[in-house]
Protein backbone atom coordinates (compact mmCIF):
# COMPACT_ATOMS: atom_id res chain seq x y z
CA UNK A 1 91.26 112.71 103.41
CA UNK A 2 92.70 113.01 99.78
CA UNK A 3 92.73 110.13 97.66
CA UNK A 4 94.81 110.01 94.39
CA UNK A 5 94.65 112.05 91.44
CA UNK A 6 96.33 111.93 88.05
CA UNK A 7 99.45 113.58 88.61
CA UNK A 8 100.35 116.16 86.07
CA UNK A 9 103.29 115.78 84.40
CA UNK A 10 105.51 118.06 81.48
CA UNK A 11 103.57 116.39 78.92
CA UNK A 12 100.14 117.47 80.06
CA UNK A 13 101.36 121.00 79.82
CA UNK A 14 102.93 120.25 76.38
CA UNK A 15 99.07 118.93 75.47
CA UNK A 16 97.48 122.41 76.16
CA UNK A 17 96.87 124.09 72.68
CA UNK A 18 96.59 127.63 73.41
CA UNK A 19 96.31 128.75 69.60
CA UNK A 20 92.61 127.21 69.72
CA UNK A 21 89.96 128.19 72.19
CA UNK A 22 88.65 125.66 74.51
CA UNK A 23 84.64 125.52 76.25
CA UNK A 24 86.04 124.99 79.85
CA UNK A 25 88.34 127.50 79.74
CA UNK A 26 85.74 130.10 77.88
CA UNK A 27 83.29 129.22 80.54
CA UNK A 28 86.16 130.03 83.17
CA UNK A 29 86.80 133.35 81.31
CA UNK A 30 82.50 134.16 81.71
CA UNK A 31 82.36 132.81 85.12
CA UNK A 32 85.14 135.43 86.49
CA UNK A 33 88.17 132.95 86.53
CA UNK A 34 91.78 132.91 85.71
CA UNK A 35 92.46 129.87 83.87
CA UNK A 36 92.61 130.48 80.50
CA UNK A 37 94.22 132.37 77.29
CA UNK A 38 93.95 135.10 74.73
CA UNK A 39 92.55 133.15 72.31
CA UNK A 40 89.73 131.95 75.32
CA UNK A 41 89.33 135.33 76.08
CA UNK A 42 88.77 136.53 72.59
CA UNK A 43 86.72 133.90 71.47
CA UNK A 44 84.24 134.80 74.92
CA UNK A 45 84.20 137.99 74.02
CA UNK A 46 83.15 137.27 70.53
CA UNK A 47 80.63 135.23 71.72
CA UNK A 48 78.97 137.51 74.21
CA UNK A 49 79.05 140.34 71.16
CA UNK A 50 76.59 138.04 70.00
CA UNK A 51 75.13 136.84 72.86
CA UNK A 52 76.01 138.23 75.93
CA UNK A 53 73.36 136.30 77.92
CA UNK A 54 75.90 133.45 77.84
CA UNK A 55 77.28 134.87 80.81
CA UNK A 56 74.13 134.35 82.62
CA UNK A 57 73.45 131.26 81.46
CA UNK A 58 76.63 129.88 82.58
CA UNK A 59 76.00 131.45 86.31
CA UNK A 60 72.75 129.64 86.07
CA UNK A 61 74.15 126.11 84.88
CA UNK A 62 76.29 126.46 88.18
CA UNK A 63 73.74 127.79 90.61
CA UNK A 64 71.91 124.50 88.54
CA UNK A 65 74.30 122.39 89.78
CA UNK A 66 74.52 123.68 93.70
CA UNK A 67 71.01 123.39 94.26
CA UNK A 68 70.89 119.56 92.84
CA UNK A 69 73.87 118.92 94.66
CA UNK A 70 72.08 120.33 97.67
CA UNK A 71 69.06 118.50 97.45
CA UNK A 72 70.75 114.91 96.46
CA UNK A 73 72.23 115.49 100.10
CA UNK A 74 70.45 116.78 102.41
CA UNK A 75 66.96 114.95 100.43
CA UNK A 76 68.10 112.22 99.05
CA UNK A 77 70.84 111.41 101.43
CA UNK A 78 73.84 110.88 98.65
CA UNK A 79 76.95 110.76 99.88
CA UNK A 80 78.81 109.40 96.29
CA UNK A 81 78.78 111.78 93.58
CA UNK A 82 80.17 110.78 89.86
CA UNK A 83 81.17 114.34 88.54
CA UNK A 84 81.85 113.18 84.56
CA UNK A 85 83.27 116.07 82.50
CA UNK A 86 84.22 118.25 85.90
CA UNK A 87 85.52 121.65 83.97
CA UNK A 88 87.97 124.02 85.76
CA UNK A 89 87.57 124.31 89.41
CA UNK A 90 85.48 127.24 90.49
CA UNK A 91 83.30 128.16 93.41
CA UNK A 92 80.62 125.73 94.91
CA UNK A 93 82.62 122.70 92.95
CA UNK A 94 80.36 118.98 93.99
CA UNK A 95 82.47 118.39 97.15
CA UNK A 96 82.22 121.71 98.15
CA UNK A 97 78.18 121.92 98.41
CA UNK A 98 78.29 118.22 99.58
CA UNK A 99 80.73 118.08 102.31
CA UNK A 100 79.59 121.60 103.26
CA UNK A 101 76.69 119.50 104.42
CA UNK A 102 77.91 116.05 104.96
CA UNK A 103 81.50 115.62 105.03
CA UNK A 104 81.96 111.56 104.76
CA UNK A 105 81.02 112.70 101.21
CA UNK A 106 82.85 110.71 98.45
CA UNK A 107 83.29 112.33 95.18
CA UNK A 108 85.50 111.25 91.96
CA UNK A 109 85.87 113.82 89.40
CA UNK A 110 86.63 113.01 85.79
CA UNK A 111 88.03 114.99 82.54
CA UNK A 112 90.62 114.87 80.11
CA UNK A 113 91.29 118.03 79.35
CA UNK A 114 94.96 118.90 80.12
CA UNK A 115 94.65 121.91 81.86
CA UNK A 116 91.61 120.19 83.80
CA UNK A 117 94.13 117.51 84.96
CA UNK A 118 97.11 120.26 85.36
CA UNK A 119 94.06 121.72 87.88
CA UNK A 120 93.42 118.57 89.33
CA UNK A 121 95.09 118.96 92.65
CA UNK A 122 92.53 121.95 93.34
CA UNK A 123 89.46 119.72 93.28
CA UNK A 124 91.05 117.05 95.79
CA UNK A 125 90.94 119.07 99.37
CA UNK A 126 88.55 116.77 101.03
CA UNK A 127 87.38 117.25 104.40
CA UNK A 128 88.57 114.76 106.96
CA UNK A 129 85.90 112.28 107.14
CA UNK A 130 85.22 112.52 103.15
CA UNK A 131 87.41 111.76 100.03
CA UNK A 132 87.96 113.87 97.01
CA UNK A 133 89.99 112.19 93.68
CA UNK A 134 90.38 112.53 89.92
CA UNK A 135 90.17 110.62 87.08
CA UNK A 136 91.67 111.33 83.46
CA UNK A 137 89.30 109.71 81.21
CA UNK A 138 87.31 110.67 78.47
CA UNK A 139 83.65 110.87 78.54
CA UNK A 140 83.08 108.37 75.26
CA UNK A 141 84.92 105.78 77.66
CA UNK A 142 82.65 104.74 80.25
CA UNK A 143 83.98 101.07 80.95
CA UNK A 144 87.45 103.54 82.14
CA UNK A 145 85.64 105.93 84.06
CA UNK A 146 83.81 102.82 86.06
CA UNK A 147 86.37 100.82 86.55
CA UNK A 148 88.31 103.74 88.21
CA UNK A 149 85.78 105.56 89.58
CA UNK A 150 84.97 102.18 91.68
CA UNK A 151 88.73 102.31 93.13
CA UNK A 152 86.98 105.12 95.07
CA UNK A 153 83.55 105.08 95.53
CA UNK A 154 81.18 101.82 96.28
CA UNK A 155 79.09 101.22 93.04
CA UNK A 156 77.09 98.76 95.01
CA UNK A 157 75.73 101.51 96.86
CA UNK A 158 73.67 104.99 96.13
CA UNK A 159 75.19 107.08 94.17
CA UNK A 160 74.83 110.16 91.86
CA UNK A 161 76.02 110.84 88.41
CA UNK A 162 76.11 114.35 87.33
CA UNK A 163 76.92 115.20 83.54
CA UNK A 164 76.59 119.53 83.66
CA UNK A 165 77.04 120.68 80.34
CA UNK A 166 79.31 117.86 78.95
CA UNK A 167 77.14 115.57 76.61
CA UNK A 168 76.98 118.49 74.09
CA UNK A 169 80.13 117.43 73.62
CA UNK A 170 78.94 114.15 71.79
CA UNK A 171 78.15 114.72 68.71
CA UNK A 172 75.70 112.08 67.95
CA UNK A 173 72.58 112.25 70.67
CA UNK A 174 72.25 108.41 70.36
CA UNK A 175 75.49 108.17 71.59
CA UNK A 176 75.72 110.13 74.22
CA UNK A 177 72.41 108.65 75.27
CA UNK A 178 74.26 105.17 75.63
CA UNK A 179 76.85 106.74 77.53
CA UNK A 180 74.28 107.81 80.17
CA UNK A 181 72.72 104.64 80.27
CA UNK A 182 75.86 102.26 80.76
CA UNK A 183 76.83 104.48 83.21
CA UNK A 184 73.65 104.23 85.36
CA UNK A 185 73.58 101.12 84.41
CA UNK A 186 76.15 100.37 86.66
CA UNK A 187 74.50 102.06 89.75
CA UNK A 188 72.32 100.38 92.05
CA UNK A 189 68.57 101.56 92.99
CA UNK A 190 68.22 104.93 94.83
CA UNK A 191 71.30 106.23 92.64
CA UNK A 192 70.44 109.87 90.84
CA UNK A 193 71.43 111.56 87.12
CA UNK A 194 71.89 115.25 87.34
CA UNK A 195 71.83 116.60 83.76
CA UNK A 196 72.12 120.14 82.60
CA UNK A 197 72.79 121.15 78.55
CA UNK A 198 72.39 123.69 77.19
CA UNK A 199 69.13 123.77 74.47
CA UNK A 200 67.54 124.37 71.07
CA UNK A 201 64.44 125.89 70.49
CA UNK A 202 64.69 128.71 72.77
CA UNK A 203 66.23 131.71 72.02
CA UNK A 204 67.51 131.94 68.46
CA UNK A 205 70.21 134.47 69.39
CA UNK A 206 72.01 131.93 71.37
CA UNK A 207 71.53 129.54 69.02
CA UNK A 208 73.19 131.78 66.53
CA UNK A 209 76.18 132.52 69.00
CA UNK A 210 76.74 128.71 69.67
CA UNK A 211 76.42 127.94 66.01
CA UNK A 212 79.24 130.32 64.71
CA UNK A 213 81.48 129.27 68.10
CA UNK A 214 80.95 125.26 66.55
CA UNK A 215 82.26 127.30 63.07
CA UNK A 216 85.34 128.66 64.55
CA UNK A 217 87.74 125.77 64.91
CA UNK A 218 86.75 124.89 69.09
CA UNK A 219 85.72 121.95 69.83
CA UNK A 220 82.04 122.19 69.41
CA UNK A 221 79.30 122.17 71.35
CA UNK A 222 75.64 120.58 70.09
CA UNK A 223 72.74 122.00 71.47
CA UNK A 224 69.62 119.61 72.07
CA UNK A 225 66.55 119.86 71.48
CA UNK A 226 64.26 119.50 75.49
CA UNK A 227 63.13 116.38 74.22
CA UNK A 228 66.79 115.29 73.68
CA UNK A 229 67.25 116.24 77.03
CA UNK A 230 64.81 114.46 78.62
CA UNK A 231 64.79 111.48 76.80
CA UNK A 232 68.43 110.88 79.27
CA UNK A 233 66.18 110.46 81.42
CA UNK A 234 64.29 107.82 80.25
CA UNK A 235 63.34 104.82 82.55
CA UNK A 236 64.00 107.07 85.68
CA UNK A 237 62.15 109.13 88.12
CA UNK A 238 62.19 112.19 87.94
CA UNK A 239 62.42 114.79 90.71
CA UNK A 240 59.92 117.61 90.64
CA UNK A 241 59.66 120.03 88.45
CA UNK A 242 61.47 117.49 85.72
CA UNK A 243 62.82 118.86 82.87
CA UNK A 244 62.88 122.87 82.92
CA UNK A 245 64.90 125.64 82.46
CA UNK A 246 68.06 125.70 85.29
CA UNK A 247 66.75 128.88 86.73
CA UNK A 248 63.10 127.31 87.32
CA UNK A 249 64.64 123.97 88.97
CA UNK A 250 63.86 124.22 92.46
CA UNK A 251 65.02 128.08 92.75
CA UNK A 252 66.01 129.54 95.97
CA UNK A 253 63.01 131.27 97.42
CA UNK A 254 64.76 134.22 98.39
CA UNK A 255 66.21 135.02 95.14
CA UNK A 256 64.25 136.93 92.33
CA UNK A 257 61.90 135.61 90.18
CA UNK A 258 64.05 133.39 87.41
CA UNK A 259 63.91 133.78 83.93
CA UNK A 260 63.86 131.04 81.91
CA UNK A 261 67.69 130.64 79.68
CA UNK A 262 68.43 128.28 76.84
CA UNK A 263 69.81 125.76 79.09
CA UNK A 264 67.72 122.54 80.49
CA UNK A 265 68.58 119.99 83.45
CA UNK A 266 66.63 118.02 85.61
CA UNK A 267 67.44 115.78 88.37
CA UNK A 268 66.10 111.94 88.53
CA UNK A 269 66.00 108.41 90.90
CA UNK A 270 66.86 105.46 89.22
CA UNK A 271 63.73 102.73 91.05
């Protein structure tokens, strides 16, 4: 079934600024998709000038995301996913991979971007036995996405949070740290984070490339440091291999041998 979703109205088209470029709808543009603008498209392009290995690492923070999404079902046995900061839809979105493999999967999606919401509708076909629904909330409110999240999904039972490439968007790292933590906060024992960000200290290029994008007028993007990144994960378990790369996480076998990008995630059970 379908369960609600904001429903888009005139004003969320009138809140879609299309004279400034926007991360989800850049990473749309670099993933192959249609939902975006000039000024996206030109601001991608500038980027990739730079840096065109931003291309790959945004492939790689998806096939990231697949694989953990994979594993937290058929290996952990999740079947409630909390998908904060969801982006545009593209292929292999959460209930995609999970239903694929378990449809009584539950998933709530949640961003406030307006053209995110105006997309909303393309995130909610659910399989029969599973549900599918959207949230409009902002990331720096977790109390909101909670409370509506649990009109949804049972918080009293296992359940995984997945943040891909949205904490960047808090600007202060303690911050977005106690955003992670009230949110797992709220989940019981056997519930999994799945974070992916991308990271400084790897490849200087990119970090050139993201720093002039943060210049620009978008809204920015912070790199972190690995230890930023794993310190989310602090008081958790974490799933082998922990902290790496998103190409070395658990890579399909078949597939070539991964290079490392300047993007980190890992995958962890909260005891």
């Amino acid at each position: 079934m379908t369960d609600h979703a904001t429903t888009p109205g005139p004003e969320a088209h009138q809140k879609i600024d299309t004279s400034v470029p926007h991360s989800a709808r850049i990473w749309n543009y670099w993933l192959g998709g249609e939902d975006n603008y000039p000024v996206d498209q030109e601001a991608g392009d500038a980027y990739t000038a730079v840096f065109p290995g931003i291309v790959t690492i945004a492939r790689s923070s998806r096939a990231f995301l697949r694989r953990n999404i994979t594993y937290l079902v058929a290996e952990a046995g999740i079947r409630q996913f909390l998908d904060v900061g969801t982006g545009l839809p593209t292929a292999d979105n959460t209930h995609e991979v999970a239903q694929r493999i378990a449809p009584e999967s539950r998933i709530v999606y949640v961003d406030n971007d307006p053209l995110v919401v105006l997309h909303a509708r393309d995130l909610l076909h659910s399989t029969r036995e599973g549900v599918t629904a959207f949230v409009d909330a902002d990331v720096l409110d977790p109390e909101r996405i909670l409370a509506a999240a649990a009109e949804t999904l049972d918080l009293t039972r296992p359940t995984a949070l997945v943040l891909s490439n949205i904490l960047g968007h808090v600007a202060d790292h303690d911050r977005a740290r106690s955003i992670v933590t009230r949110l797992m906060e709220a989940l019981p024992s056997g519930s999994h984070l799945s974070i992916n960000d991308g990271s400084r200290g790897i490849d200087p290029v990119f970090e050139q490339a993201q720093d002039a994008y943060n210049e620009s007028g978008a809204v920015p993007y912070n790199l972190r440091t690995v230890d930023e990144i794993t310190a989310y994960f602090d008081g958790l378990e974490l799933i082998e291999p922990g902290v790496v790369s998103v190409p070395l996480w658990r890579p399909d076998p078949t597939s070539a041998t991964p290079e490392p990008v300047g993007e980190h995630g890992g995958l962890a059970r909260k005891p």
